[in-house]
N, C-alpha and C. Protein backbone atom coordinates (compact mmCIF):
# COMPACT_ATOMS: atom_id res chain seq x y z
N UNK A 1 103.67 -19.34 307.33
CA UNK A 1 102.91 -20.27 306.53
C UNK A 1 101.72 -20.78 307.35
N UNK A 2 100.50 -20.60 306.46
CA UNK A 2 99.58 -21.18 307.67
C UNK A 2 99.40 -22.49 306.82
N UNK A 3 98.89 -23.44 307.96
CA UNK A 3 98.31 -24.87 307.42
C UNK A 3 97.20 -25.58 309.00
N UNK A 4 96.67 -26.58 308.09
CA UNK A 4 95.99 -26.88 308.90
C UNK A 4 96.34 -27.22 310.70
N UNK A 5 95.39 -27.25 311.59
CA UNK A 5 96.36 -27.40 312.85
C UNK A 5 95.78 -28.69 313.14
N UNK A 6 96.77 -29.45 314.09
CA UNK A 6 96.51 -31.00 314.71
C UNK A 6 96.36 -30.80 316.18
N UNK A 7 95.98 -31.26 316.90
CA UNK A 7 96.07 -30.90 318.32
C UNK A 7 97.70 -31.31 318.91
N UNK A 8 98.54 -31.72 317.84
CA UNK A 8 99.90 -31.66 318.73
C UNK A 8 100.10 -30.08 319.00
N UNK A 9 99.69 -29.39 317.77
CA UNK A 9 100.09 -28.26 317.89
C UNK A 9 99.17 -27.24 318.78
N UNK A 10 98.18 -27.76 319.06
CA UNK A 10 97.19 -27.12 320.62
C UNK A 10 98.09 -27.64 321.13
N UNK A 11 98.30 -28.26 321.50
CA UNK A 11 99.63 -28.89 322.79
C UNK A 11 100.57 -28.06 322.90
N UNK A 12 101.64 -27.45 321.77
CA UNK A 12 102.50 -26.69 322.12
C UNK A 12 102.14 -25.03 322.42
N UNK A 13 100.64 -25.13 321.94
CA UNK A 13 100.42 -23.60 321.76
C UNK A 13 99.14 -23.15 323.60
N UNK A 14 99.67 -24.20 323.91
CA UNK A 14 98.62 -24.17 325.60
C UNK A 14 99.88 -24.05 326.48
N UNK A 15 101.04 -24.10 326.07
CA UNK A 15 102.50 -23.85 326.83
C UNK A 15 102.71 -22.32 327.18
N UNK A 16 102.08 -21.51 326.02
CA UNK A 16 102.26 -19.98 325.77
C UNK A 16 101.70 -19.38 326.90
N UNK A 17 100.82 -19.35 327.22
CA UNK A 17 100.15 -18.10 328.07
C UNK A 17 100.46 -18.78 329.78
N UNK A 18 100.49 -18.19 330.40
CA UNK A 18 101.31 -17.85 331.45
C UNK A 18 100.88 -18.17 332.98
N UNK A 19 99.54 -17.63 332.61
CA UNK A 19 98.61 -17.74 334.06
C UNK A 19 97.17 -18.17 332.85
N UNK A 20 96.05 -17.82 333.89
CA UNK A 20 94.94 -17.79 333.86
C UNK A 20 94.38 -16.83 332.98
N UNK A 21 94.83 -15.00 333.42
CA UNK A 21 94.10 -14.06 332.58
C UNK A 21 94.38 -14.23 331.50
N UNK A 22 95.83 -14.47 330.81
CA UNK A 22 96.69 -14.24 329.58
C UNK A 22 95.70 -15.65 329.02
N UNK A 23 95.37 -16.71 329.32
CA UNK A 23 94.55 -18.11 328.75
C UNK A 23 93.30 -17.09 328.39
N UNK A 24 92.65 -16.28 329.09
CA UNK A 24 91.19 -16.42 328.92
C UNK A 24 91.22 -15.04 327.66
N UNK A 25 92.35 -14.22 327.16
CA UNK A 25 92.61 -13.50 326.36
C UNK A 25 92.58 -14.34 325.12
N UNK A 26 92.83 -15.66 325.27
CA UNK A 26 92.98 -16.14 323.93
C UNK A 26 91.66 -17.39 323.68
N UNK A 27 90.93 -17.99 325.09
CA UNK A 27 89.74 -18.64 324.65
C UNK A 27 88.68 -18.46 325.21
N UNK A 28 88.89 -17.20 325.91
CA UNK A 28 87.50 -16.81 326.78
C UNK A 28 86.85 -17.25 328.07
N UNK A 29 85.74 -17.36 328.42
CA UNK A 29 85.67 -17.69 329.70
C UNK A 29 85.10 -18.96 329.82
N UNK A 30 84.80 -19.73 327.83
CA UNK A 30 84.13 -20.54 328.18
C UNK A 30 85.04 -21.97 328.37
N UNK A 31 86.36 -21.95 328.53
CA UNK A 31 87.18 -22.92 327.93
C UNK A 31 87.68 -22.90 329.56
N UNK A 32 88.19 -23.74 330.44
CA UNK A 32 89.17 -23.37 331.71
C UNK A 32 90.06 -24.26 331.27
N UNK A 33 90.86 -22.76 332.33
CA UNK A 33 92.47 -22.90 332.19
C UNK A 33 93.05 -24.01 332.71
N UNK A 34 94.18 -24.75 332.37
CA UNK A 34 94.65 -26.35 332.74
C UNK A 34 93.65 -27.34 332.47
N UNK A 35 92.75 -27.22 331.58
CA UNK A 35 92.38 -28.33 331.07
C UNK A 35 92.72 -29.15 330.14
N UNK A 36 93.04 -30.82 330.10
CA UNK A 36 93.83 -31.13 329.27
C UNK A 36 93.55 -30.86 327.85
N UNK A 37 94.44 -30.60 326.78
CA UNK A 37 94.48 -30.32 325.29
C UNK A 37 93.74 -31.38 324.47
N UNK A 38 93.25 -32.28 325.13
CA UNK A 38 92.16 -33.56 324.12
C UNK A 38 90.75 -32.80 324.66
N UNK A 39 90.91 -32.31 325.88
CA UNK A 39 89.12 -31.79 326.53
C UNK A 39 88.87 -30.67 325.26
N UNK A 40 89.97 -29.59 325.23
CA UNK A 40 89.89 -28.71 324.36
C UNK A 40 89.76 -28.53 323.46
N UNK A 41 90.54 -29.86 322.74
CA UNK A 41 90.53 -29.59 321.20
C UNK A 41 88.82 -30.40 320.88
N UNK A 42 88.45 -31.06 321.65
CA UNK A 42 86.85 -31.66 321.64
C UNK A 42 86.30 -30.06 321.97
N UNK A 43 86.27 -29.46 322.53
CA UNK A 43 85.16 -28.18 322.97
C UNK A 43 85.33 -27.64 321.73
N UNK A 44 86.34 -26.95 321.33
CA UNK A 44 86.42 -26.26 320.29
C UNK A 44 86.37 -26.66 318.78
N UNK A 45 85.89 -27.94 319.11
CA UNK A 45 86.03 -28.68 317.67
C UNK A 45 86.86 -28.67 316.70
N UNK A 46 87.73 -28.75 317.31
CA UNK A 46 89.10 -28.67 316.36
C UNK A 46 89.16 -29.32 314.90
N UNK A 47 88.61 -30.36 314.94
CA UNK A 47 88.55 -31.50 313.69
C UNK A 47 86.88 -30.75 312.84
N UNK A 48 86.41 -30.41 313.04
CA UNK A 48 85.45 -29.79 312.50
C UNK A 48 85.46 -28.38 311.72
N UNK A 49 86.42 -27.48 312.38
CA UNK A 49 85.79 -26.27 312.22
C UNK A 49 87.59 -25.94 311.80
N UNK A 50 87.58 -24.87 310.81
CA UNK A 50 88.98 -24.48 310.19
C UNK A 50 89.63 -23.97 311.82
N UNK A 51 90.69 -24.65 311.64
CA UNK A 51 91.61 -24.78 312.64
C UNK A 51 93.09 -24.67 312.39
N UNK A 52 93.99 -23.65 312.75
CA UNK A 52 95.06 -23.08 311.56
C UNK A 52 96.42 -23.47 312.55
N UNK A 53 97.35 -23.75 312.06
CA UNK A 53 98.86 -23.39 312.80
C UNK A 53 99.41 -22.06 311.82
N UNK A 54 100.34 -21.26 312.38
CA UNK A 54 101.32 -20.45 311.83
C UNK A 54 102.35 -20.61 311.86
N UNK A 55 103.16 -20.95 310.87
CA UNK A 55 104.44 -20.93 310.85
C UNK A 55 105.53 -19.93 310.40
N UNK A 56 106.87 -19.45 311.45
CA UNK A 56 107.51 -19.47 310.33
C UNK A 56 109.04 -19.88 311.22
N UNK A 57 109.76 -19.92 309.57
CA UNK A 57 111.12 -20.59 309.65
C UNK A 57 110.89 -22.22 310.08
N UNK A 58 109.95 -22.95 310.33
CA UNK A 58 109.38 -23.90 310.53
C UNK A 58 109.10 -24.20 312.19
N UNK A 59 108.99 -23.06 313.11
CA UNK A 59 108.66 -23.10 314.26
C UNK A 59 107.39 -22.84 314.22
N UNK A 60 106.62 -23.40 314.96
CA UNK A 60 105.32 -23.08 315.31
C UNK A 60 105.29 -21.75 316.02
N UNK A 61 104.16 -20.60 315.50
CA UNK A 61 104.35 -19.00 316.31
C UNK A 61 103.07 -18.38 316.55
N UNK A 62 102.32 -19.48 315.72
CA UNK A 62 100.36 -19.19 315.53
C UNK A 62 99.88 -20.35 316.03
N UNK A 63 98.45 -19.87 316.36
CA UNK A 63 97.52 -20.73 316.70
C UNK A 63 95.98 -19.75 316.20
N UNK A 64 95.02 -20.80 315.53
CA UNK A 64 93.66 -19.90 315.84
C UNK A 64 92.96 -21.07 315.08
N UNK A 65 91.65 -20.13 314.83
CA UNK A 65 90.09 -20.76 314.16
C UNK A 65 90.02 -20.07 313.15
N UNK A 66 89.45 -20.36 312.12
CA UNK A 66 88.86 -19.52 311.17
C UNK A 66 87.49 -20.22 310.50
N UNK A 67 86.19 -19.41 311.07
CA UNK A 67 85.02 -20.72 310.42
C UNK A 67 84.22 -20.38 309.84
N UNK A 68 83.29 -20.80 309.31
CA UNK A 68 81.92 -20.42 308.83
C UNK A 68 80.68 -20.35 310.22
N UNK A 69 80.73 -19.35 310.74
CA UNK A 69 80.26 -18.98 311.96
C UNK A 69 78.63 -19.37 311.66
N UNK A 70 78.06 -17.90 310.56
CA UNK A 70 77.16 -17.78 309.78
C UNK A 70 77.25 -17.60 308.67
N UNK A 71 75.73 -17.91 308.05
CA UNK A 71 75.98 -17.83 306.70
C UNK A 71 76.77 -16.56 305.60
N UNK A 72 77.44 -16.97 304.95
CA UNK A 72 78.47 -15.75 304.44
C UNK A 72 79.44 -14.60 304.96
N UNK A 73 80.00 -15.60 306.25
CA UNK A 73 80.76 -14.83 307.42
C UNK A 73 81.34 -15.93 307.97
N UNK A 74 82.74 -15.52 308.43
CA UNK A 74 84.06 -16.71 308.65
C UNK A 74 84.14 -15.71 309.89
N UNK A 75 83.96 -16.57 311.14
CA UNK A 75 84.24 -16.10 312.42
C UNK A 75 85.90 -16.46 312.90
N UNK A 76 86.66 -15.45 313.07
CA UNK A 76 88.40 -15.82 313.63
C UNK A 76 88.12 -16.04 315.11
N UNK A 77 88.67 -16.79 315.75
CA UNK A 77 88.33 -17.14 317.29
C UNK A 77 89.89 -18.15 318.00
N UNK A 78 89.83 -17.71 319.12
CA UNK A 78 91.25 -18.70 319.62
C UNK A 78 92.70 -17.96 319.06
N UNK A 79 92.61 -17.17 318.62
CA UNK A 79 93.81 -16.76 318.16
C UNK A 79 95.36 -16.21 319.09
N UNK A 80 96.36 -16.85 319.09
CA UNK A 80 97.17 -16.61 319.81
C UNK A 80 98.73 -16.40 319.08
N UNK A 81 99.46 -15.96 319.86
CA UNK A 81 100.71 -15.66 318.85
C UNK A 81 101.54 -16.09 320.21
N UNK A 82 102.70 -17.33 319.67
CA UNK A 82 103.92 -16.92 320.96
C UNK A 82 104.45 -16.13 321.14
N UNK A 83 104.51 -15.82 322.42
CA UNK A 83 105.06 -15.01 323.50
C UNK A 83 106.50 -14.21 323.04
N UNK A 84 107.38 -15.42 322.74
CA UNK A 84 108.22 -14.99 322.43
C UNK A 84 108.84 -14.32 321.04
N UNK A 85 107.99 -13.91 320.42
CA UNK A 85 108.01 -13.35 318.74
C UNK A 85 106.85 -12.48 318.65
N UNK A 86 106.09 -11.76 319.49
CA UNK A 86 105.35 -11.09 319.69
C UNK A 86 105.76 -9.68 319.63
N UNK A 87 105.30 -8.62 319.21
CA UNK A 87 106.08 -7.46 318.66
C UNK A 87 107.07 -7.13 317.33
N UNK A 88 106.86 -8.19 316.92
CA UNK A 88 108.00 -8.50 315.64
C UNK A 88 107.06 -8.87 314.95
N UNK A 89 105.77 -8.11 314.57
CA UNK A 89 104.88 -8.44 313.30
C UNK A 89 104.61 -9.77 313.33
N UNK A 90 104.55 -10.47 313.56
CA UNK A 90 104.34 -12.18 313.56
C UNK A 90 102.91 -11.91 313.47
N UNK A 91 102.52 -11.22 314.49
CA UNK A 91 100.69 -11.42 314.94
C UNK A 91 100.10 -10.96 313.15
N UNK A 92 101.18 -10.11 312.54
CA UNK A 92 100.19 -9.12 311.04
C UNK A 92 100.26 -9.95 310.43
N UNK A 93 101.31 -10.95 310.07
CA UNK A 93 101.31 -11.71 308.85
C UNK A 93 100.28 -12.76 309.30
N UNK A 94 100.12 -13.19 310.24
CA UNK A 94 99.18 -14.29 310.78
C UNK A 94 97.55 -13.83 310.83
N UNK A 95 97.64 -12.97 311.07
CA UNK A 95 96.07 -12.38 310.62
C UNK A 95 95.76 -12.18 309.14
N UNK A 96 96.88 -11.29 308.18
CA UNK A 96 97.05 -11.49 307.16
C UNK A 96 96.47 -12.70 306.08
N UNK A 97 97.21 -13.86 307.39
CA UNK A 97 96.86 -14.95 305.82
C UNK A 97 95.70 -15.56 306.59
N UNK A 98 95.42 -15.57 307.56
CA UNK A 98 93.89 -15.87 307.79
C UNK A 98 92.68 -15.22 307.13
N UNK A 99 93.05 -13.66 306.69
CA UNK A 99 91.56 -13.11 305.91
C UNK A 99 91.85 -13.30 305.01
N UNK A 100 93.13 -13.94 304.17
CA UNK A 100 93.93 -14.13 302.68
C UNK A 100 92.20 -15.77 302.59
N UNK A 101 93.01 -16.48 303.60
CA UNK A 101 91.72 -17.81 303.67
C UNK A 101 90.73 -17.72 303.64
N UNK A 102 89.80 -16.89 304.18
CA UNK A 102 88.64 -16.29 304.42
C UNK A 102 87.74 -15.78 303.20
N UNK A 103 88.78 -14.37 302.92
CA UNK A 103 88.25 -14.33 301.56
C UNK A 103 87.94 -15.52 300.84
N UNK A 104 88.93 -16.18 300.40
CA UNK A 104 89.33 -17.38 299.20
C UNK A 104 88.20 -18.31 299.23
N UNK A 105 87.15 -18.22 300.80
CA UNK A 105 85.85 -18.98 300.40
C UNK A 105 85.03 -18.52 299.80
N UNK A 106 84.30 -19.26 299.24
CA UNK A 106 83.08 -19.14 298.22
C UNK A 106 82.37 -18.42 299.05
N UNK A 107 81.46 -17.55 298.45
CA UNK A 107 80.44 -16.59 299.31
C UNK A 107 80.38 -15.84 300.73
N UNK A 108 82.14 -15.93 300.64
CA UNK A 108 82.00 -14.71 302.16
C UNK A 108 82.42 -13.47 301.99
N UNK A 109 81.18 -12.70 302.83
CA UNK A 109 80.77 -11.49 302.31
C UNK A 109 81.40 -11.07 303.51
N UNK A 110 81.72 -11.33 304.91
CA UNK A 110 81.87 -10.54 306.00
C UNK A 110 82.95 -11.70 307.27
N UNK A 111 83.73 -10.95 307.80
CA UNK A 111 84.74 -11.64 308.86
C UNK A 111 84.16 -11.15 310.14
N UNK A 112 84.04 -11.73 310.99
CA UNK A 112 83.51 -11.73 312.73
C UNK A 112 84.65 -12.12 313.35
N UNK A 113 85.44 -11.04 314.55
CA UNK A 113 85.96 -12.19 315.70
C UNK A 113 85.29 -10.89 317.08
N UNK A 114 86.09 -11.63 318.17
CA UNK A 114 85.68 -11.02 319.31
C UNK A 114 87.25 -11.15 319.88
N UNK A 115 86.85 -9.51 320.63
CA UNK A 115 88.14 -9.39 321.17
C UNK A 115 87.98 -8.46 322.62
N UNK A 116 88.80 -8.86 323.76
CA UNK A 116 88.33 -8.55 325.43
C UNK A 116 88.82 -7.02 325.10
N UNK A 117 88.11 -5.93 325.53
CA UNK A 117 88.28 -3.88 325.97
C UNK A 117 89.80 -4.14 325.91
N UNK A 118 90.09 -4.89 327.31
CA UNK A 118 91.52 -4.58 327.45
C UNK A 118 92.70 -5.04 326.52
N UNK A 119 91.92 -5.48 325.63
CA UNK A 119 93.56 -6.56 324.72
C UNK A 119 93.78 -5.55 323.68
N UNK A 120 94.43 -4.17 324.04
CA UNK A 120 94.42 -3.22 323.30
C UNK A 120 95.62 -3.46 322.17
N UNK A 121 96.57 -4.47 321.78
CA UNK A 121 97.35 -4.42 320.66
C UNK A 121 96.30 -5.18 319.66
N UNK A 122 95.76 -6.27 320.19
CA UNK A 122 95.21 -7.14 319.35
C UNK A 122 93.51 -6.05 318.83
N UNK A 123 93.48 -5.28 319.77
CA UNK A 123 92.12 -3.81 318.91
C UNK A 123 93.13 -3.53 317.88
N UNK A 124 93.54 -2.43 317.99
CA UNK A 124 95.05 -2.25 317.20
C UNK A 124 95.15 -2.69 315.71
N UNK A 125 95.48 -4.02 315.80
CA UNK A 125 95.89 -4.63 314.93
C UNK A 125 94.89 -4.73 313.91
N UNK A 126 93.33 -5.55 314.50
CA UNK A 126 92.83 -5.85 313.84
C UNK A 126 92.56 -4.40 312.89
N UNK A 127 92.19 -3.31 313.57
CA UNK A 127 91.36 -2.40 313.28
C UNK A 127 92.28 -1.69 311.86
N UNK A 128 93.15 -2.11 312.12
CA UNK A 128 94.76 -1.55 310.97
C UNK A 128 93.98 -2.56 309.50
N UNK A 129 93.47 -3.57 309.87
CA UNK A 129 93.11 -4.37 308.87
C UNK A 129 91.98 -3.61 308.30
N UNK A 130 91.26 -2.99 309.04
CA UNK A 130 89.72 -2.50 308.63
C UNK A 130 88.58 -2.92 309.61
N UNK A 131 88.78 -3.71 310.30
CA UNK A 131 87.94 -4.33 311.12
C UNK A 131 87.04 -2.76 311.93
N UNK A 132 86.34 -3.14 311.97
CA UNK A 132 85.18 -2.25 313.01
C UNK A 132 84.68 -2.62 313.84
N UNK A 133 84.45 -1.63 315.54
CA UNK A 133 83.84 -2.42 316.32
C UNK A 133 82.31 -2.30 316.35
N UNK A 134 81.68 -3.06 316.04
CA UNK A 134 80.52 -3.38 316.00
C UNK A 134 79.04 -3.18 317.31
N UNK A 135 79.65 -3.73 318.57
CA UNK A 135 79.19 -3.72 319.88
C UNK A 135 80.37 -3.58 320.84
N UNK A 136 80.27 -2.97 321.70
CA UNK A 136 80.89 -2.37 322.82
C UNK A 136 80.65 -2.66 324.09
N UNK A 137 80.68 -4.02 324.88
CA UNK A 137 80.12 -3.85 326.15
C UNK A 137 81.28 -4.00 326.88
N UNK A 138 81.01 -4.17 328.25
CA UNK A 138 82.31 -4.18 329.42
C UNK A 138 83.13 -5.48 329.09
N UNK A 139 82.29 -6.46 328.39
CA UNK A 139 82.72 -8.32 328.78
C UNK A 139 83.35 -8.02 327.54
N UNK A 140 83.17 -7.84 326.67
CA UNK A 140 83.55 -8.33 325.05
C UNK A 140 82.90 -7.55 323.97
N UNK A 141 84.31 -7.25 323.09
CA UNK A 141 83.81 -6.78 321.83
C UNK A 141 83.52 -6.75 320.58
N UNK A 142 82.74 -6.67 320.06
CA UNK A 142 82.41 -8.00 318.34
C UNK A 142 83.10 -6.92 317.41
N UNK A 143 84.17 -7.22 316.73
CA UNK A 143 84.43 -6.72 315.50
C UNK A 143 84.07 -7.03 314.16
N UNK A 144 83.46 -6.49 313.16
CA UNK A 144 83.22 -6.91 311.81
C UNK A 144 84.56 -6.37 310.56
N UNK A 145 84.67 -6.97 309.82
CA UNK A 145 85.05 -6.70 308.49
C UNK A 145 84.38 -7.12 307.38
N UNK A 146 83.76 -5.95 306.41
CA UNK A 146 83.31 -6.28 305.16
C UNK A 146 84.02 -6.37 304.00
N UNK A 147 83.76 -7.62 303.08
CA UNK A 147 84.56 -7.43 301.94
C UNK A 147 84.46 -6.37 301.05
N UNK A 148 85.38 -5.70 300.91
CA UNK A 148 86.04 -4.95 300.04
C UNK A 148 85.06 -5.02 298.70
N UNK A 149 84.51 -3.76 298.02
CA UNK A 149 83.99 -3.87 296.27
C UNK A 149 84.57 -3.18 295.32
């Protein structure tokens, strides 16, 4: 179930990743690692910008963004899945109902996220959705999805 996220739930979802690299897989290089969850949820504008929990069975198992980046395009960003339910489809249904949201806005024609060369399940996944990679460099890679006619 997705619903909106509160920063309690950045709180439980900054417990997940492990070290440093596994953090910067999920907010990049512009966010540092061990910074407290009020610095964060201010950087990332949490209260501003669609900001999701995932649930299921009523445990928290998602975390992400979903926004109006640009005009007629919902950028996914921050996206993380716990650790421990990872491989068990959790990550499909959670992407799932994020482009389920996406679509459902008025006038979006196209989905944007970015995802690091090496985070080869989360290429994977998206690309199972339709996603395409767009640009290709060493740092980071922009994927698009167009809506469907």
């Amino acid at each position: 179930m997705l619903k909106k996220a509160e920063i309690n739930e950045l709180k439980v979802a900054l417990t997940w990743p492990e070290n440093a690299a596994e953090f910067r897989l999920w907010f990049g290089d512009k966010v540092r690692f061990g910074s407290p969850a009020e610095a964060i949820w201010r950087q990332i504008k949490g209260n501003e910008r669609g900001t999701f929990a995932f649930y299921q069975n009523e445990e928290l198992v998602g975390f992400s963004q979903a926004y109006e980046k640009v005009k007629n395009g919902i950028h996914v960003a921050c996206l993380i899945v716990n650790p421990k339910v990872r491989g068990q489809g959790v990550g499909r249904l959670f992407v799932k109902a994020l482009l389920e949201y996406a679509w459902a806005q008025e006038k979006i024609r196209f989905i944007t996220l970015n995802v690091y060369p090496e985070n080869t399940p989360a290429r994977l996944l998206y690309k199972s959705f339709g996603f395409k990679e767009v640009s290709d460099n060493q740092d980071m890679i922009a994927m698009s999805l167009r809506e469907r006619k």
